[in-house]
Protein backbone atom coordinates (compact mmCIF):
# COMPACT_ATOMS: atom_id res chain seq x y z
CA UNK A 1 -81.11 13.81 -22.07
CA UNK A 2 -80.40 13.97 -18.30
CA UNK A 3 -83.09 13.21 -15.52
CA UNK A 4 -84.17 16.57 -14.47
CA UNK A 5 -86.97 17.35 -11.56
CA UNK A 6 -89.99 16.21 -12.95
CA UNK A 7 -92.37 18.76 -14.43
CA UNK A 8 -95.84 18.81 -15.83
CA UNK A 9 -95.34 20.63 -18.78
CA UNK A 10 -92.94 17.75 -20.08
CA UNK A 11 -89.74 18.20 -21.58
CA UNK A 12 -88.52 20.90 -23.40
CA UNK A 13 -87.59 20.21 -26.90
CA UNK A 14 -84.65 22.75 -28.79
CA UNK A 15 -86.09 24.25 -31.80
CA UNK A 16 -82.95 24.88 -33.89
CA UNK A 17 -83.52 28.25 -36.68
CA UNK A 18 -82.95 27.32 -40.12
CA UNK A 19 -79.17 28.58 -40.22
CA UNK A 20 -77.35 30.02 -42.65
CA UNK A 21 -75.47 27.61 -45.05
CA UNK A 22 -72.01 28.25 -43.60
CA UNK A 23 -72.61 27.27 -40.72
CA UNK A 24 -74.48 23.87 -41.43
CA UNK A 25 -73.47 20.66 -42.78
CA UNK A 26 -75.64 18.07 -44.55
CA UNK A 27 -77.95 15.95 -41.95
CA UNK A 28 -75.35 12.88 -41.22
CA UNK A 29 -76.76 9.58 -40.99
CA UNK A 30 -74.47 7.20 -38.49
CA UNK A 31 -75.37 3.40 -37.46
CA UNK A 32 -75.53 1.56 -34.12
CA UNK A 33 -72.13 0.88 -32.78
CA UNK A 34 -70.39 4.13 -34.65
CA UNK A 35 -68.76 6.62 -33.12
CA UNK A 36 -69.37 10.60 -33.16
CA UNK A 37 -66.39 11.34 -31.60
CA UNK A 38 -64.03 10.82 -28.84
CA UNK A 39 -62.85 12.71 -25.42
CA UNK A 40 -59.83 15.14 -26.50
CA UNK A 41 -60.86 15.20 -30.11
CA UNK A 42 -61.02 18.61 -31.33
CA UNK A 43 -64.23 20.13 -31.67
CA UNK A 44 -65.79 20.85 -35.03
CA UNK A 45 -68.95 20.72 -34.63
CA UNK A 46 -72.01 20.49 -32.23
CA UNK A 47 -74.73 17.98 -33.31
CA UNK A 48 -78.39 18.07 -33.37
CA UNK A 49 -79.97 14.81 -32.93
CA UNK A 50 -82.65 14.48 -35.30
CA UNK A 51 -83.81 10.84 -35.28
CA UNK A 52 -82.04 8.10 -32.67
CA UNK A 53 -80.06 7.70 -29.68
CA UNK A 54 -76.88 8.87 -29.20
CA UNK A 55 -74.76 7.61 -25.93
CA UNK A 56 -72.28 10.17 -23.86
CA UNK A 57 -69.92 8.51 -21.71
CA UNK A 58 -66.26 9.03 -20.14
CA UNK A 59 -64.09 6.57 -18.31
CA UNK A 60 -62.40 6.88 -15.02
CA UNK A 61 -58.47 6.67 -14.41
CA UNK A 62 -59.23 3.10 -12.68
CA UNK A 63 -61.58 1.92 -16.03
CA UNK A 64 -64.88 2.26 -14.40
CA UNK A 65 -67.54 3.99 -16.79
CA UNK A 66 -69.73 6.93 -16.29
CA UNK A 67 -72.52 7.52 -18.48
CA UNK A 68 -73.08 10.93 -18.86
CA UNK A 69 -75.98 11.48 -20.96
CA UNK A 70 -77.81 10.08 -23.44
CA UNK A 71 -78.95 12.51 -26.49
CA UNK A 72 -82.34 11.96 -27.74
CA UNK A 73 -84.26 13.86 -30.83
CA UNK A 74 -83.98 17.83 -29.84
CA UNK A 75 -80.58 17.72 -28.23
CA UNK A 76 -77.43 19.18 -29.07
CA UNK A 77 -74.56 17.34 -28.23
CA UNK A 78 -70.79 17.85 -28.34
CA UNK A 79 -70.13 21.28 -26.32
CA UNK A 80 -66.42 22.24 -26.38
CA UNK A 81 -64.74 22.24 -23.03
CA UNK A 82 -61.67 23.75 -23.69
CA UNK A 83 -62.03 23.17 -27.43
CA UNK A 84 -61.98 19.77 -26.94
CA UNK A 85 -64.70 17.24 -26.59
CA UNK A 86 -65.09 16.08 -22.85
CA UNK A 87 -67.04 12.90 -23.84
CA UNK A 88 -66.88 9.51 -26.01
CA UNK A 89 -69.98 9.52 -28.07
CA UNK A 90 -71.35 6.71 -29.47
CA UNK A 91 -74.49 5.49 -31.43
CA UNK A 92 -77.23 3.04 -29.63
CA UNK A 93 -79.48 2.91 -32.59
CA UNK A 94 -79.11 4.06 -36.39
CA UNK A 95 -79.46 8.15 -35.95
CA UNK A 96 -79.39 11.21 -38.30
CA UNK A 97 -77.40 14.27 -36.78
CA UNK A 98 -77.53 18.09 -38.27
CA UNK A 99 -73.67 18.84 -37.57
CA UNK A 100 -73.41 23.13 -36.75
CA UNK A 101 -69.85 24.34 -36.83
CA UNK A 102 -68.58 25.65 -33.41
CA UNK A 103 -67.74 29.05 -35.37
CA UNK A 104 -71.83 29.35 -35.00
CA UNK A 105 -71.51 28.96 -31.29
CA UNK A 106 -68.31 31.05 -30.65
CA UNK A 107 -69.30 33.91 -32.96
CA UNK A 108 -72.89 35.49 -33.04
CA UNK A 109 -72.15 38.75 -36.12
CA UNK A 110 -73.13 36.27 -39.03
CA UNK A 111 -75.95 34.30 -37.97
CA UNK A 112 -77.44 36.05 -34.64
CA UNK A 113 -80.55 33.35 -33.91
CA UNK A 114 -78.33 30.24 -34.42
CA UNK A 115 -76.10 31.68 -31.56
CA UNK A 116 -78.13 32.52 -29.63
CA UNK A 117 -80.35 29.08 -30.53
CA UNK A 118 -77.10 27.24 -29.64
CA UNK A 119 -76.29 29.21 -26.34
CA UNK A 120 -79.70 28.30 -24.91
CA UNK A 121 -78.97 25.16 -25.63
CA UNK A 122 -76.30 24.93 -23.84
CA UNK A 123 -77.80 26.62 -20.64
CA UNK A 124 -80.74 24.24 -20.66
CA UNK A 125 -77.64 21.55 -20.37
CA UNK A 126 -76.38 23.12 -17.90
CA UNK A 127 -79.54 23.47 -15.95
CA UNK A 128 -80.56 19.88 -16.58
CA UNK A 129 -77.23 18.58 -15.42
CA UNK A 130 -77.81 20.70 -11.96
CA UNK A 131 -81.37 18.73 -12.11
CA UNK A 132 -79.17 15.67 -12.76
CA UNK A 133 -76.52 16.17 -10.30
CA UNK A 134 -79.51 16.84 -7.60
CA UNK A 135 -81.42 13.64 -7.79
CA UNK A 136 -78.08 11.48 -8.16
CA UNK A 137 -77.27 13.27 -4.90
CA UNK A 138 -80.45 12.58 -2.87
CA UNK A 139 -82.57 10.17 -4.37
CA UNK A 140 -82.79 6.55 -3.21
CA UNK A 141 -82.49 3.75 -5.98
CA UNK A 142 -86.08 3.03 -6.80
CA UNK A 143 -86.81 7.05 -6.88
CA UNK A 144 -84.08 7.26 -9.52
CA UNK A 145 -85.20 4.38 -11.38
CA UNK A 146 -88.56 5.63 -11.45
CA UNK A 147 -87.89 9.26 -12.22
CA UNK A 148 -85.54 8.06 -15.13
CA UNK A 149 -88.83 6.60 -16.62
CA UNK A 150 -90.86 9.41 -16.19
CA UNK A 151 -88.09 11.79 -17.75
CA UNK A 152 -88.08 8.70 -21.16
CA UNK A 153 -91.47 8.64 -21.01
CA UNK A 154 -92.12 12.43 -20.73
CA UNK A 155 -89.97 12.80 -23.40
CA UNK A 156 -90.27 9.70 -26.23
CA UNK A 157 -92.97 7.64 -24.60
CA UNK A 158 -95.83 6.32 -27.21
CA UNK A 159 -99.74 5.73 -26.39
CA UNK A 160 -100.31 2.07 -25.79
CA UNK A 161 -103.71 1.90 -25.26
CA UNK A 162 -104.61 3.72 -21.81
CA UNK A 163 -100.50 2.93 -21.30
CA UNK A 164 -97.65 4.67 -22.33
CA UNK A 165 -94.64 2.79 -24.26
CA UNK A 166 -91.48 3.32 -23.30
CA UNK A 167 -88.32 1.65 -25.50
CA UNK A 168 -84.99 1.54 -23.88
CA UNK A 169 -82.19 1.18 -26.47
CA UNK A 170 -79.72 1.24 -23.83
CA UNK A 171 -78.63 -1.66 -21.54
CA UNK A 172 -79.16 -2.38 -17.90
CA UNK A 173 -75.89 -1.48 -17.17
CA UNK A 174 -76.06 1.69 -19.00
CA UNK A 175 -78.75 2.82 -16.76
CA UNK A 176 -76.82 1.91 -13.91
CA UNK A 177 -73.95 3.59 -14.91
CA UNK A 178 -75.81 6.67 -15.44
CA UNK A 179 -77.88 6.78 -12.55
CA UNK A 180 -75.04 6.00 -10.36
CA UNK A 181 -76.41 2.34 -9.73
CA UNK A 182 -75.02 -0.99 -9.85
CA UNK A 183 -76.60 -2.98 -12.59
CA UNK A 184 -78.27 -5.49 -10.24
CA UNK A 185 -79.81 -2.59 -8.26
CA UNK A 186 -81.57 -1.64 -11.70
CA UNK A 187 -82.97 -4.97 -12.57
CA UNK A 188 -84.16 -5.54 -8.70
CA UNK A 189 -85.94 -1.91 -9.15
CA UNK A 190 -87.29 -2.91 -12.35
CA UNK A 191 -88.70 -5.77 -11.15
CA UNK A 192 -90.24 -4.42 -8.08
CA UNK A 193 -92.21 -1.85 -10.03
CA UNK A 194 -93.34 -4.86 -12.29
CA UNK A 195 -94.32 -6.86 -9.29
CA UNK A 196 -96.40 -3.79 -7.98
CA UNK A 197 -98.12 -3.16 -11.36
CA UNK A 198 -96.85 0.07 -11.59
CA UNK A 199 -94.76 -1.09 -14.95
CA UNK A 200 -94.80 -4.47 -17.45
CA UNK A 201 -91.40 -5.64 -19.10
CA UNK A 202 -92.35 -6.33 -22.39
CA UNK A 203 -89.13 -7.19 -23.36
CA UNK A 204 -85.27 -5.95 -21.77
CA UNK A 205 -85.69 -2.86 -24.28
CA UNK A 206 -89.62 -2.38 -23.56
CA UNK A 207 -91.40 -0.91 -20.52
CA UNK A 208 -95.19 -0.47 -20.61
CA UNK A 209 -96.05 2.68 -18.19
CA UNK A 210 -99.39 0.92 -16.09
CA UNK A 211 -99.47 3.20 -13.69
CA UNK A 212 -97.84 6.93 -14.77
CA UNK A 213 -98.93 8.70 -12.02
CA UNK A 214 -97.81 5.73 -9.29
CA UNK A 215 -94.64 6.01 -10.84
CA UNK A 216 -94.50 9.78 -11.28
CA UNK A 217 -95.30 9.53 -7.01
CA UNK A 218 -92.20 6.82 -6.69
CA UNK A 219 -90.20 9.81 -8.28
CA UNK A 220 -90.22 11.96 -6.16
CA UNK A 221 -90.64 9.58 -2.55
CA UNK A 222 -94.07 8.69 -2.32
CA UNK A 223 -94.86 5.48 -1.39
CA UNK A 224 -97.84 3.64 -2.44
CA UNK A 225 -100.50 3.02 0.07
């Protein structure tokens, strides 16, 4: 999941064709704080993310982390770049994967829909990193902040009510490193949409949505009269 522009037909979910057996594995089940894979391990396999939260990241030459992405329920993770994998990929909470061997993505004569199932895939990525790239590039702190909730909620928020609950199995600092923030400039935007009622902190991995369409207007640069 990146943040893309947001959109009022929410976020588009990949719905993966039953494949042929060759080029599936059985559903793998992995648990918080396990590894997919690493950066410069040879690709295998791309993943489907079936249930969980799956964490992308890569580190600088001077240590400091980026987060790339974060793969929720619908996304395929694990693109080759080169044949290798450009990421670390860890697991935030206990998550089932579908594992699809790369053969699936590289070659289209045996199983035509998973290719091309696969390949649009990985153009949406490669649209919703553009997205991603864009507001990292010209959004101020609180608008990223903001649209970063609209994109979880859009995509895995639950009705609360007349709210919308929003669970972030991710730390502060994961955030920040994947909106480009320092982790005190998350918490301080956090807090200033909870003082303004747009959001409630239920706990540091629960945000209650007040005010969705205050929040959708902080998104994109509107300020609240």
């Amino acid at each position: 999941m990146y943040v893309t522009i947001p959109s009022a037909h929410g976020a588009p979910v990949l719905r993966i064709s039953q494949p042929k057996r060759r080029f599936r594995s059985a559903e793998a089940r992995f648990k918080a704080g396990d590894y997919l894979y690493f950066e410069g391990d040879q690709v295998q396999y791309v993943y489907e993310v079936k249930i969980g939260v799956l964490r992308l990241t890569r580190l600088l030459e001077d240590g400091r982390r980026q987060v790339i992405s974060f793969g929720y329920p619908g996304d395929i993770v694990g693109f080759p770049s080169g044949g290798l994998h450009h990421t670390d990929c860890d697991v935030l909470v206990d998550t089932r994967v579908v594992p699809y061997s790369r053969a699936a993505l590289e070659d289209g004569t045996q199983d035509p829909q998973l290719h091309h199932d696969l390949l649009q895939a990985a153009l949406s990525e490669i649209s919703a990193m553009q997205d991603h790239f864009l507001m990292l590039g010209r959004k101020s702190a609180a608008e990223r902040v903001a649209s970063f909730l609209c994109a979880l909620s859009e995509r895995v928020g639950q009705r609360l009510g007349q709210y919308r609950q929003v669970d972030l199995p991710m730390s502060r600092a994961d955030i920040a490193d994947f909106l480009g923030l320092t982790t005190e400039t998350v918490s301080r935007s956090l807090t200033q949409l909870r003082k303004a009622k747009v959001i409630a902190i239920d706990n540091i991995h629960t945000v209650v949505i007040l005010r969705p369409q205050a929040l959708l207007g902080l998104s994109v640069g509107h300020k609240e009269g």
